[in-house]
PDB file of N, CA and C in Angstrom:
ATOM      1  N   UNK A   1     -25.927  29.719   9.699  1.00  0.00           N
ATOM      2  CA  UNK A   1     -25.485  30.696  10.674  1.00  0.00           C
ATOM      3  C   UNK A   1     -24.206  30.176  11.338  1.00  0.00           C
ATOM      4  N   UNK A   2     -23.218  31.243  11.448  1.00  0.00           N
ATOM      5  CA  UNK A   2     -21.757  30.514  11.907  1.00  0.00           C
ATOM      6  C   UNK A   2     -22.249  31.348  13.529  1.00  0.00           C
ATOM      7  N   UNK A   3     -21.614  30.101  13.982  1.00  0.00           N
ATOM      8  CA  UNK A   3     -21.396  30.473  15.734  1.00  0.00           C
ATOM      9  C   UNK A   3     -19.844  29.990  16.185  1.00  0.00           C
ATOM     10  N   UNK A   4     -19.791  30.822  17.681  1.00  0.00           N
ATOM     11  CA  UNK A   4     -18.232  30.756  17.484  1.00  0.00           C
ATOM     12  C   UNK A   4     -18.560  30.825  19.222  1.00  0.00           C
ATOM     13  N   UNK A   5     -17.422  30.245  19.749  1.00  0.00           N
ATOM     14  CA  UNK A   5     -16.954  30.186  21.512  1.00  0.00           C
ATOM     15  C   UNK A   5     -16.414  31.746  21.656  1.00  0.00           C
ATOM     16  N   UNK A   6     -17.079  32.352  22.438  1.00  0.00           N
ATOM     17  CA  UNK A   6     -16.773  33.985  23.394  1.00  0.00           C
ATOM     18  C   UNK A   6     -16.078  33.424  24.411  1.00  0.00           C
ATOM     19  N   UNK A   7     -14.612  33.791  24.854  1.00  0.00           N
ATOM     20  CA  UNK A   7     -13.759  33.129  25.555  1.00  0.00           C
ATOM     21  C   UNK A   7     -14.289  34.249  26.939  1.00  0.00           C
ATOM     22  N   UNK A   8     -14.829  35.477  26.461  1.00  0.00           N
ATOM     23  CA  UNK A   8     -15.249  36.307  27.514  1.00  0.00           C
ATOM     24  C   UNK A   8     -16.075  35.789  28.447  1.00  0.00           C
ATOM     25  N   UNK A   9     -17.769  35.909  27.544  1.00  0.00           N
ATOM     26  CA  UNK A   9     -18.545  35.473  27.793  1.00  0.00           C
ATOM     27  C   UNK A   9     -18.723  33.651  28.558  1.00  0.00           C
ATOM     28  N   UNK A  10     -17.691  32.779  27.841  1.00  0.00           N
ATOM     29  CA  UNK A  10     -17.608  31.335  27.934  1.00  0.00           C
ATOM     30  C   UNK A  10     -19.025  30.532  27.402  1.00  0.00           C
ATOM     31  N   UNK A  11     -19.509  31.168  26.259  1.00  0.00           N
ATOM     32  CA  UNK A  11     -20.549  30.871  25.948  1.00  0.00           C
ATOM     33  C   UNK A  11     -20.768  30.866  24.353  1.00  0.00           C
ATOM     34  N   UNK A  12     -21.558  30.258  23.381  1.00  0.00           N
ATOM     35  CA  UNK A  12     -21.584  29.696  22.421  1.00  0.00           C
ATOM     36  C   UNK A  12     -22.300  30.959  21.443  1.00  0.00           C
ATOM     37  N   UNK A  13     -21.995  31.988  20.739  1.00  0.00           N
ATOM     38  CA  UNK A  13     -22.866  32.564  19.970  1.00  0.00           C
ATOM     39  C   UNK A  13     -22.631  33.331  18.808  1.00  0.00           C
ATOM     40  N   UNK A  14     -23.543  33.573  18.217  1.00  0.00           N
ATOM     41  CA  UNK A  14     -23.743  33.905  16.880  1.00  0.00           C
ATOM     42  C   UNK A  14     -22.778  34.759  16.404  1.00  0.00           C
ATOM     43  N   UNK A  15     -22.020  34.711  15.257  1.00  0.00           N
ATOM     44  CA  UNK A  15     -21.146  35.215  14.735  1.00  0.00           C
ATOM     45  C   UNK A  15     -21.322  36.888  14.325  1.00  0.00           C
ATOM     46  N   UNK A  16     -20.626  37.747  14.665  1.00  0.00           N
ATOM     47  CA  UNK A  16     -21.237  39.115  14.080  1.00  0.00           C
ATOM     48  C   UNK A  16     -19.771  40.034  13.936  1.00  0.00           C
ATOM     49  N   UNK A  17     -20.113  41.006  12.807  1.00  0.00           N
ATOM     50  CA  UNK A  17     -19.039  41.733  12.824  1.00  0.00           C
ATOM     51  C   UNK A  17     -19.382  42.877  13.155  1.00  0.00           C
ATOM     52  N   UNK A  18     -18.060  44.064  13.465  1.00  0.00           N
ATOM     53  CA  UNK A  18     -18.420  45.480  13.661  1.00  0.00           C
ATOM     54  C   UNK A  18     -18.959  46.177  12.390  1.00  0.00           C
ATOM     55  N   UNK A  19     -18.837  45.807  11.578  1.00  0.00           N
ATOM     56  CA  UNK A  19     -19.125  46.419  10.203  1.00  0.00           C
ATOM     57  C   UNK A  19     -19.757  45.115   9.094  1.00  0.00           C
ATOM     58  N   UNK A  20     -20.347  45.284   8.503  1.00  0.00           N
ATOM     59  CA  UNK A  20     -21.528  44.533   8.304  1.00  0.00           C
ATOM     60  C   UNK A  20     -20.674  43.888   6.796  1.00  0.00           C
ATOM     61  N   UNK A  21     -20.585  42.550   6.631  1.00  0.00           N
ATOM     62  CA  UNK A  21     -19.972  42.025   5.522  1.00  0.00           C
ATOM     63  C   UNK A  21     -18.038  42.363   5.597  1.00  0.00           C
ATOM     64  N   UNK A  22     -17.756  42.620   7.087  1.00  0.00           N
ATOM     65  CA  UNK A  22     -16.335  42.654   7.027  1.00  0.00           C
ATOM     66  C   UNK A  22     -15.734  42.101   8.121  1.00  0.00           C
ATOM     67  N   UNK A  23     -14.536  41.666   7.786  1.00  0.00           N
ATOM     68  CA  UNK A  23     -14.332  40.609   9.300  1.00  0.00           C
ATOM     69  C   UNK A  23     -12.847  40.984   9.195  1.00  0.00           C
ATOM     70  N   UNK A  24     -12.504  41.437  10.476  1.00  0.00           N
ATOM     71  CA  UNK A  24     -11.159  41.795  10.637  1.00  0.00           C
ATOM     72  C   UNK A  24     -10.188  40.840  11.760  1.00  0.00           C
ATOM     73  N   UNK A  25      -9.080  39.913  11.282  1.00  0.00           N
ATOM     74  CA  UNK A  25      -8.722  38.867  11.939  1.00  0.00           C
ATOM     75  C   UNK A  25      -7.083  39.489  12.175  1.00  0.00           C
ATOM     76  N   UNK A  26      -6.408  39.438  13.299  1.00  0.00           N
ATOM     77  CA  UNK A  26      -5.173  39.400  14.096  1.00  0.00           C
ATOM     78  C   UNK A  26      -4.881  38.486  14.893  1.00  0.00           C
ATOM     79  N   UNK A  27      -3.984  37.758  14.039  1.00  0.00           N
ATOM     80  CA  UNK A  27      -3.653  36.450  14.603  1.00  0.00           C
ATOM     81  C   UNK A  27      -2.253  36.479  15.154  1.00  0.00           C
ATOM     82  N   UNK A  28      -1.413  35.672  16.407  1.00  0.00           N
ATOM     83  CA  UNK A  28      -0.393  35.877  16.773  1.00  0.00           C
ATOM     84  C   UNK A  28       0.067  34.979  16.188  1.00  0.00           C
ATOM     85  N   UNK A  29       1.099  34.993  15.591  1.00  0.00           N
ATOM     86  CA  UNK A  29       2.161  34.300  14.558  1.00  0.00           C
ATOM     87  C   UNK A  29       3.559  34.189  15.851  1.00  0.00           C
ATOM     88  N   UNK A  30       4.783  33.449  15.131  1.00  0.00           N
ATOM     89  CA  UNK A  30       5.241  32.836  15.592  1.00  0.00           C
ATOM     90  C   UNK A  30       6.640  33.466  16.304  1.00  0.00           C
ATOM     91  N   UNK A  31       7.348  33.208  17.443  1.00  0.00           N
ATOM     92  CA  UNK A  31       8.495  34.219  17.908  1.00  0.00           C
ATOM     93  C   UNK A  31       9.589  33.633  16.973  1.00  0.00           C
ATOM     94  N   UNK A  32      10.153  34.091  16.392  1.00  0.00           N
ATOM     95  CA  UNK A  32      11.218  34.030  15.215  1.00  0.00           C
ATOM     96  C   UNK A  32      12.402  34.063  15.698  1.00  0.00           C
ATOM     97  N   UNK A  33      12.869  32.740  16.170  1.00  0.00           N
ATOM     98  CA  UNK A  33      14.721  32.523  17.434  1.00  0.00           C
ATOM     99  C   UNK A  33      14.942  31.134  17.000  1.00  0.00           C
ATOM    100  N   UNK A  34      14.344  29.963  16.128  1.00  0.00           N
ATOM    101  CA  UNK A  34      14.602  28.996  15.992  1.00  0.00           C
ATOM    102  C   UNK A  34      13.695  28.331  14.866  1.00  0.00           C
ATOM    103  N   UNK A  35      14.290  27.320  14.095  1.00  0.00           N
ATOM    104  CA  UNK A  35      13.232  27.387  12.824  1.00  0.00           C
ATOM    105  C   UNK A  35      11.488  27.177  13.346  1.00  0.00           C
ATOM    106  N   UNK A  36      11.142  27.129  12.238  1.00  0.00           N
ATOM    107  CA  UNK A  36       9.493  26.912  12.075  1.00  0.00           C
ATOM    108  C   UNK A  36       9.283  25.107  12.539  1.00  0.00           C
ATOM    109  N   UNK A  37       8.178  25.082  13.550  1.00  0.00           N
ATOM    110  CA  UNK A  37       7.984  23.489  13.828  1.00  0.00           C
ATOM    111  C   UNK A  37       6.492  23.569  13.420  1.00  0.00           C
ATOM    112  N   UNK A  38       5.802  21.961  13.382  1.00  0.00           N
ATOM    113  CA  UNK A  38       4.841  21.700  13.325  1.00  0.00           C
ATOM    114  C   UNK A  38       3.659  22.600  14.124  1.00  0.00           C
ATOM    115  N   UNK A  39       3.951  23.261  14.716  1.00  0.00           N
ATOM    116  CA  UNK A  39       2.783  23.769  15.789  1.00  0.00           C
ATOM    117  C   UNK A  39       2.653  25.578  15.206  1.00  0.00           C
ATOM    118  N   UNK A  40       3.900  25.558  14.844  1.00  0.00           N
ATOM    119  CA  UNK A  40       3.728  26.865  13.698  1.00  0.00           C
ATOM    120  C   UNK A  40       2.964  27.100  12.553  1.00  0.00           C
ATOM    121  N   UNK A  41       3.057  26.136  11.769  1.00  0.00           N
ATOM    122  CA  UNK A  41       1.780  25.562  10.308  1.00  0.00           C
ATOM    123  C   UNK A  41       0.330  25.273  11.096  1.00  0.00           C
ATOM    124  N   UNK A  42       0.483  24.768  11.999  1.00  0.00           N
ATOM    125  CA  UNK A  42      -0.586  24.151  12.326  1.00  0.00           C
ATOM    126  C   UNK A  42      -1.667  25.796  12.920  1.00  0.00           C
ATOM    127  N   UNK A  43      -1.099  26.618  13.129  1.00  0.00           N
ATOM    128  CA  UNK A  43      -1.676  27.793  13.731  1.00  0.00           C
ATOM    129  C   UNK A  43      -1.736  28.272  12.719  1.00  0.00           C
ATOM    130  N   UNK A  44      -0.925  28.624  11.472  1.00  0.00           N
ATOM    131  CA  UNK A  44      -1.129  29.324  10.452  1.00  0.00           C
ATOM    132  C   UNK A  44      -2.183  28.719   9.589  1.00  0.00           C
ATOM    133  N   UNK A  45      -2.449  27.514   9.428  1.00  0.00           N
ATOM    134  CA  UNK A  45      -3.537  26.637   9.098  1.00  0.00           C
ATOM    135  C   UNK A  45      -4.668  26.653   9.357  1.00  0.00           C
ATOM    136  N   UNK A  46      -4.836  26.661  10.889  1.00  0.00           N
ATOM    137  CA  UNK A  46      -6.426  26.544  11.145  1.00  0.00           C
ATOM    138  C   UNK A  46      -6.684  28.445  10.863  1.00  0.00           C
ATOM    139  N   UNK A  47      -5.696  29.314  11.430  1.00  0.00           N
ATOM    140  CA  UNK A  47      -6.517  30.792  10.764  1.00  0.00           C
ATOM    141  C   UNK A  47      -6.689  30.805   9.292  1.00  0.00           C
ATOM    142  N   UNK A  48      -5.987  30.111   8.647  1.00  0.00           N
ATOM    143  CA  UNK A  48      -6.120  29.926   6.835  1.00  0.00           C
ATOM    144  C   UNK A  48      -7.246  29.796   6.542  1.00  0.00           C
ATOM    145  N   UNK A  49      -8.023  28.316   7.207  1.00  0.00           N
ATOM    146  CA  UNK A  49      -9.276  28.064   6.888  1.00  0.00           C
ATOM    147  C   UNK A  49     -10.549  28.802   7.326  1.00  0.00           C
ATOM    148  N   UNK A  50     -10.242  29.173   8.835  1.00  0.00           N
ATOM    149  CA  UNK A  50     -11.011  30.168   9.080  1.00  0.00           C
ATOM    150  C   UNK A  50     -11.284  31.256   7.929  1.00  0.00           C
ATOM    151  N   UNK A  51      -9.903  31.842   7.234  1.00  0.00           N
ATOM    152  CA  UNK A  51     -10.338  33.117   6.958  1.00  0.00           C
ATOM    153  C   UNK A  51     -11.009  32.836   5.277  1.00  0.00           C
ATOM    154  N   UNK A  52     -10.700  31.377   4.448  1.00  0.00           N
ATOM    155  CA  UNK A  52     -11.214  30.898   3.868  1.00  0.00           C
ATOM    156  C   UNK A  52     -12.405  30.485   3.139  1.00  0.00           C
ATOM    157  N   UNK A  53     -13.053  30.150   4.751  1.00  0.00           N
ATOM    158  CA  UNK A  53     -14.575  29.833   5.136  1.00  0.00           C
ATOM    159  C   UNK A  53     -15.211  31.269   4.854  1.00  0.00           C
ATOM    160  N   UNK A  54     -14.829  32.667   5.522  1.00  0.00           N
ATOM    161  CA  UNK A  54     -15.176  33.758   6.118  1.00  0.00           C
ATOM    162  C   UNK A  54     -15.387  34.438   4.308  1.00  0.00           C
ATOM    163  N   UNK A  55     -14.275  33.793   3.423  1.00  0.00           N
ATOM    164  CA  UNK A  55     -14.372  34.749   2.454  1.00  0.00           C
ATOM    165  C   UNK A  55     -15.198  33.538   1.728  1.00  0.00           C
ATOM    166  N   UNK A  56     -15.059  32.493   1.559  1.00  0.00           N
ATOM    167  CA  UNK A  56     -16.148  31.670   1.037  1.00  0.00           C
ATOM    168  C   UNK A  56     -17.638  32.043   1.179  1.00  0.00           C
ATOM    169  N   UNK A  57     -18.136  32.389   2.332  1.00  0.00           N
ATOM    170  CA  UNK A  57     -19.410  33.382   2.758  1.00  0.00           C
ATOM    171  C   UNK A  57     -19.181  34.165   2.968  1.00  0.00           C
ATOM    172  N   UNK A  58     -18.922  35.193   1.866  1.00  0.00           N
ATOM    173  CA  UNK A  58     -18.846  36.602   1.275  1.00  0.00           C
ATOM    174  C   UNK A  58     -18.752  37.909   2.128  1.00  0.00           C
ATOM    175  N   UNK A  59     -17.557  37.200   3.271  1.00  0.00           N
ATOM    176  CA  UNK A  59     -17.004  38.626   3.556  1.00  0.00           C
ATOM    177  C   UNK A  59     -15.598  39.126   2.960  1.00  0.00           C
ATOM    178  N   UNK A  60     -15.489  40.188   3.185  1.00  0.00           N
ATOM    179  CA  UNK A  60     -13.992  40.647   3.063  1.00  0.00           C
ATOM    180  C   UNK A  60     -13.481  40.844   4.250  1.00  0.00           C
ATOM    181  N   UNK A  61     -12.303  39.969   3.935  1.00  0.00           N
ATOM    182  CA  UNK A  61     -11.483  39.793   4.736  1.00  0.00           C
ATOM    183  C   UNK A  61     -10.090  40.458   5.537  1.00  0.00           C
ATOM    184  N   UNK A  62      -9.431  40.928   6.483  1.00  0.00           N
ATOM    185  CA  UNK A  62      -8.398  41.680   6.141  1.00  0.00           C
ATOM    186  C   UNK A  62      -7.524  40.613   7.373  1.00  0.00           C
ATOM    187  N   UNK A  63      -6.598  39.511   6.996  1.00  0.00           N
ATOM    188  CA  UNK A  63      -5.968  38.625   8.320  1.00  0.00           C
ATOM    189  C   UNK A  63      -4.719  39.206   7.928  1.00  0.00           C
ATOM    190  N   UNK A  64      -4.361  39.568   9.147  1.00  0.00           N
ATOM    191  CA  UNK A  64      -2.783  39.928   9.848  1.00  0.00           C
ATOM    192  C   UNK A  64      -2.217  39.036  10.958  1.00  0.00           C
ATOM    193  N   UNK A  65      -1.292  38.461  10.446  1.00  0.00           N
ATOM    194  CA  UNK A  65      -0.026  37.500  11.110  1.00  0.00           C
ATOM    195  C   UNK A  65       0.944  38.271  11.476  1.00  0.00           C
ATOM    196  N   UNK A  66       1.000  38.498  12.832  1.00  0.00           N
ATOM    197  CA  UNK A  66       2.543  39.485  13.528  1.00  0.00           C
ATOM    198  C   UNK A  66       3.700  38.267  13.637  1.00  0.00           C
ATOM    199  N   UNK A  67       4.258  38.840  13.963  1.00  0.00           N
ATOM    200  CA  UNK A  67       5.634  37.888  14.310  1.00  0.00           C
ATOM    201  C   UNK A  67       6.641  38.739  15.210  1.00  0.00           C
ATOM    202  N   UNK A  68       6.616  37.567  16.307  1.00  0.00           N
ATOM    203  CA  UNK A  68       7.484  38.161  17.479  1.00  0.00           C
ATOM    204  C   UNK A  68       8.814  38.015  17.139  1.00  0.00           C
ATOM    205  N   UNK A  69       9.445  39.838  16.529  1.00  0.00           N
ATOM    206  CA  UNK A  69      10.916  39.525  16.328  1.00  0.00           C
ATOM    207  C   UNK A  69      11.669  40.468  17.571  1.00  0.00           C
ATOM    208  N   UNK A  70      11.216  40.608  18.759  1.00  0.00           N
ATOM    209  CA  UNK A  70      11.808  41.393  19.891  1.00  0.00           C
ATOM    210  C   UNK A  70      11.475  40.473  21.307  1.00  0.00           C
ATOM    211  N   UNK A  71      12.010  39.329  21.533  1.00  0.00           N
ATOM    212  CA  UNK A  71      12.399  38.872  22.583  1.00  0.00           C
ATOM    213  C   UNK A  71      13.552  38.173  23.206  1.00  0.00           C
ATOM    214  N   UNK A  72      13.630  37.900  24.466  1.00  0.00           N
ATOM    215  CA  UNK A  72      14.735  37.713  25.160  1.00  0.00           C
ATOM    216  C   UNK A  72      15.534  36.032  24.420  1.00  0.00           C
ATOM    217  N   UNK A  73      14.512  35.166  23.889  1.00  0.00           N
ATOM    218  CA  UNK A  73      15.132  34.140  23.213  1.00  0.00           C
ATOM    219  C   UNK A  73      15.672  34.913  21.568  1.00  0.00           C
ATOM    220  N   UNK A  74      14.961  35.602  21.492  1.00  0.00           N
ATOM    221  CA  UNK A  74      15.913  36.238  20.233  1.00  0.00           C
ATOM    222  C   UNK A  74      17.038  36.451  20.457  1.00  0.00           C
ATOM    223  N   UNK A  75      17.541  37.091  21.263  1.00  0.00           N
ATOM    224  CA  UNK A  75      18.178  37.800  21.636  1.00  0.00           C
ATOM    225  C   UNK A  75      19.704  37.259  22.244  1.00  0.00           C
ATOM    226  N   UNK A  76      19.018  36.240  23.119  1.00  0.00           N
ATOM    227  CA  UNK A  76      20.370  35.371  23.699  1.00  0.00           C
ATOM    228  C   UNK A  76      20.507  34.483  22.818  1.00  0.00           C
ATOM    229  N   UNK A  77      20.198  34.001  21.675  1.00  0.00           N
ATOM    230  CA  UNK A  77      20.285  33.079  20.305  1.00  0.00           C
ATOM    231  C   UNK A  77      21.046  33.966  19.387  1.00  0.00           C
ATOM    232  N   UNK A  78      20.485  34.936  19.203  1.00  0.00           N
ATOM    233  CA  UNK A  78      21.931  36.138  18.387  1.00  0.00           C
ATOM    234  C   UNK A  78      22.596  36.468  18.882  1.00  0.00           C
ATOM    235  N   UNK A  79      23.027  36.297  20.133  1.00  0.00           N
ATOM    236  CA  UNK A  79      24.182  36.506  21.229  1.00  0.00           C
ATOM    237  C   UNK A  79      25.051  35.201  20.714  1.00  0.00           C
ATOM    238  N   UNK A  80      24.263  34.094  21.011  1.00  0.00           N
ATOM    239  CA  UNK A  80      25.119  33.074  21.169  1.00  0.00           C
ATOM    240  C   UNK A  80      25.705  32.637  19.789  1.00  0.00           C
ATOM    241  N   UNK A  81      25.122  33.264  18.531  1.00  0.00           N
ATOM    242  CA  UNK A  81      25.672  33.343  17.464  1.00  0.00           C
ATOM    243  C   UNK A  81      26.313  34.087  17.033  1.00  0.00           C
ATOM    244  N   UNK A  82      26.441  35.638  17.633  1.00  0.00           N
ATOM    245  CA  UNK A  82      27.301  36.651  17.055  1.00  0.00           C
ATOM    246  C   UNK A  82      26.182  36.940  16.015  1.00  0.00           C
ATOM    247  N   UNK A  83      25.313  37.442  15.933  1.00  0.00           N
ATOM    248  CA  UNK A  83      24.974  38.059  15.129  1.00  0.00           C
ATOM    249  C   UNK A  83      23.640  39.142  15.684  1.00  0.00           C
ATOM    250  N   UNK A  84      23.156  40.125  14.648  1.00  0.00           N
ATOM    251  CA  UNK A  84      22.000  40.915  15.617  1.00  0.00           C
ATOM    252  C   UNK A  84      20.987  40.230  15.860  1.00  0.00           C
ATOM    253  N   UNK A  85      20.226  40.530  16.485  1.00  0.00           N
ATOM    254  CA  UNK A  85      18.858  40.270  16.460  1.00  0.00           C
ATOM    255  C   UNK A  85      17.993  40.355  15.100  1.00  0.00           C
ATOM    256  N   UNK A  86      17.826  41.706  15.239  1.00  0.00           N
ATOM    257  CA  UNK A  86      17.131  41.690  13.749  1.00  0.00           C
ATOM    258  C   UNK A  86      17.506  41.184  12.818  1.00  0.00           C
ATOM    259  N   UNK A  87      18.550  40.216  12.259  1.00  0.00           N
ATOM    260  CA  UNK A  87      19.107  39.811  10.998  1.00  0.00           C
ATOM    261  C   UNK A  87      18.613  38.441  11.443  1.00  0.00           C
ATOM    262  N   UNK A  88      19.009  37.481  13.160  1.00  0.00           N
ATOM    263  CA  UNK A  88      18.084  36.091  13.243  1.00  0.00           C
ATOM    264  C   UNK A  88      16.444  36.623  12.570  1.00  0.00           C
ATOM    265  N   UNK A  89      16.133  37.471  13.568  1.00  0.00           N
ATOM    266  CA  UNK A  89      14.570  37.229  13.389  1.00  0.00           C
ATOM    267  C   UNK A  89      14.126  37.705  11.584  1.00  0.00           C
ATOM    268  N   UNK A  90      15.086  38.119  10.809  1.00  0.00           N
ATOM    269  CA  UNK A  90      14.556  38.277   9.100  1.00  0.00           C
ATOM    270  C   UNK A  90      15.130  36.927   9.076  1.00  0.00           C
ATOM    271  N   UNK A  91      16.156  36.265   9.171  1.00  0.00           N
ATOM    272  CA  UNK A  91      16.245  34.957   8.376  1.00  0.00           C
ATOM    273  C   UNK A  91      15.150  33.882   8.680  1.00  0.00           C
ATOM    274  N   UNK A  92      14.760  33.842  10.186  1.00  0.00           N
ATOM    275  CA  UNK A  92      13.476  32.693  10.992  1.00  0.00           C
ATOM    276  C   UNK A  92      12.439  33.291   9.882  1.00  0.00           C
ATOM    277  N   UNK A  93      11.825  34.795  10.019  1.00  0.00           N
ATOM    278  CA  UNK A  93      10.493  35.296   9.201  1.00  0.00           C
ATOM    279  C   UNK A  93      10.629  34.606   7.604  1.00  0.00           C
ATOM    280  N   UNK A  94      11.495  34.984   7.091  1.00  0.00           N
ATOM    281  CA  UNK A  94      11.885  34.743   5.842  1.00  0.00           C
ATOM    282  C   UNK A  94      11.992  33.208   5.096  1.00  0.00           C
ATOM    283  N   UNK A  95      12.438  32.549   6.336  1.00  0.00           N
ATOM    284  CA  UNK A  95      11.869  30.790   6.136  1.00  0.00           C
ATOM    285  C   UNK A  95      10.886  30.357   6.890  1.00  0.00           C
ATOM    286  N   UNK A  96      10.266  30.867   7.764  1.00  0.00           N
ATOM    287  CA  UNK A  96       8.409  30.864   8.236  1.00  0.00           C
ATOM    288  C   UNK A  96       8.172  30.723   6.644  1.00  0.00           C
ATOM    289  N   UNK A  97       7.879  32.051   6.373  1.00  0.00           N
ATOM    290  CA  UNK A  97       7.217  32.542   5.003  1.00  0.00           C
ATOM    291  C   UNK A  97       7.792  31.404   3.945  1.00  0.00           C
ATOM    292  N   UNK A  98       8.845  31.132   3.586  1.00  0.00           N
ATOM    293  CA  UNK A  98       9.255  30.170   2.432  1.00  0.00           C
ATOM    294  C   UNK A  98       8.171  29.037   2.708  1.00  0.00           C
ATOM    295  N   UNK A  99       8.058  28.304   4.178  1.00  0.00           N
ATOM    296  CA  UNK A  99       7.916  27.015   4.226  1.00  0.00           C
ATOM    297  C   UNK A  99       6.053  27.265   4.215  1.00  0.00           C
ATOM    298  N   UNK A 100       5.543  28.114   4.278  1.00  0.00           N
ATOM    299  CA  UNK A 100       3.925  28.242   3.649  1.00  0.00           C
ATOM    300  C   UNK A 100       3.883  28.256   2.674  1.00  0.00           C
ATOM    301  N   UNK A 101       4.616  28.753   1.658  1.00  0.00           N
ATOM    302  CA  UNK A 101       4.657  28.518   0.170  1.00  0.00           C
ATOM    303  C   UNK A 101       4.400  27.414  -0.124  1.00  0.00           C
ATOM    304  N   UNK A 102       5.365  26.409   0.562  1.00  0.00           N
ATOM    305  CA  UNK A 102       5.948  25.281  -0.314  1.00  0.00           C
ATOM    306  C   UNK A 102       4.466  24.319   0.013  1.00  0.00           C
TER     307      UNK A 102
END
């Protein structure tokens, strides 16, 4: 039986889903204004194994990683480069993503 910390509750209990054999995970991924550091993998990592474990004992899984490409460090970083926003935050996403590959 998997048990898990209720940050609500602050209390220790039994794992359950809304739908029976399905586990739906949204994880906050990383603000995209400066490369990828250790603490970036390391978050994409421990949800990896989580969702790992989850499909190892036969659920299906559906994990979504957002990525913050609309903030004010975006923003004054493509300022201070001359370039848009949205073009920093695809090149940061785009080598996030490379450096999980590798």
């Amino acid at each position: 039986m998997l048990k898990v910390y209720n940050t609500l509750t602050r209390k220790t209990e039994e794992f359950s889903t809304l739908k029976p054999g399905e586990v739906s995970m949204y994880v906050c991924g990383p603000t995209v204004y400066a490369k990828a550091h250790i603490g970036h993998a390391m978050s994409a990592l421990v949800f990896d194994i989580i969702r790992r474990y989850l499909e190892y004992s036969n659920y299906k899984v559906t994990h979504v990683m957002n990525f913050t490409d609309v903030d004010d460090k975006i923003i004054i970083k493509a300022n201070q480069q001359g370039i848009d926003p949205f073009v920093l935050g695809e090149m940061y996403i785009h080598e996030f993503e490379e450096h999980l590959r590798d």
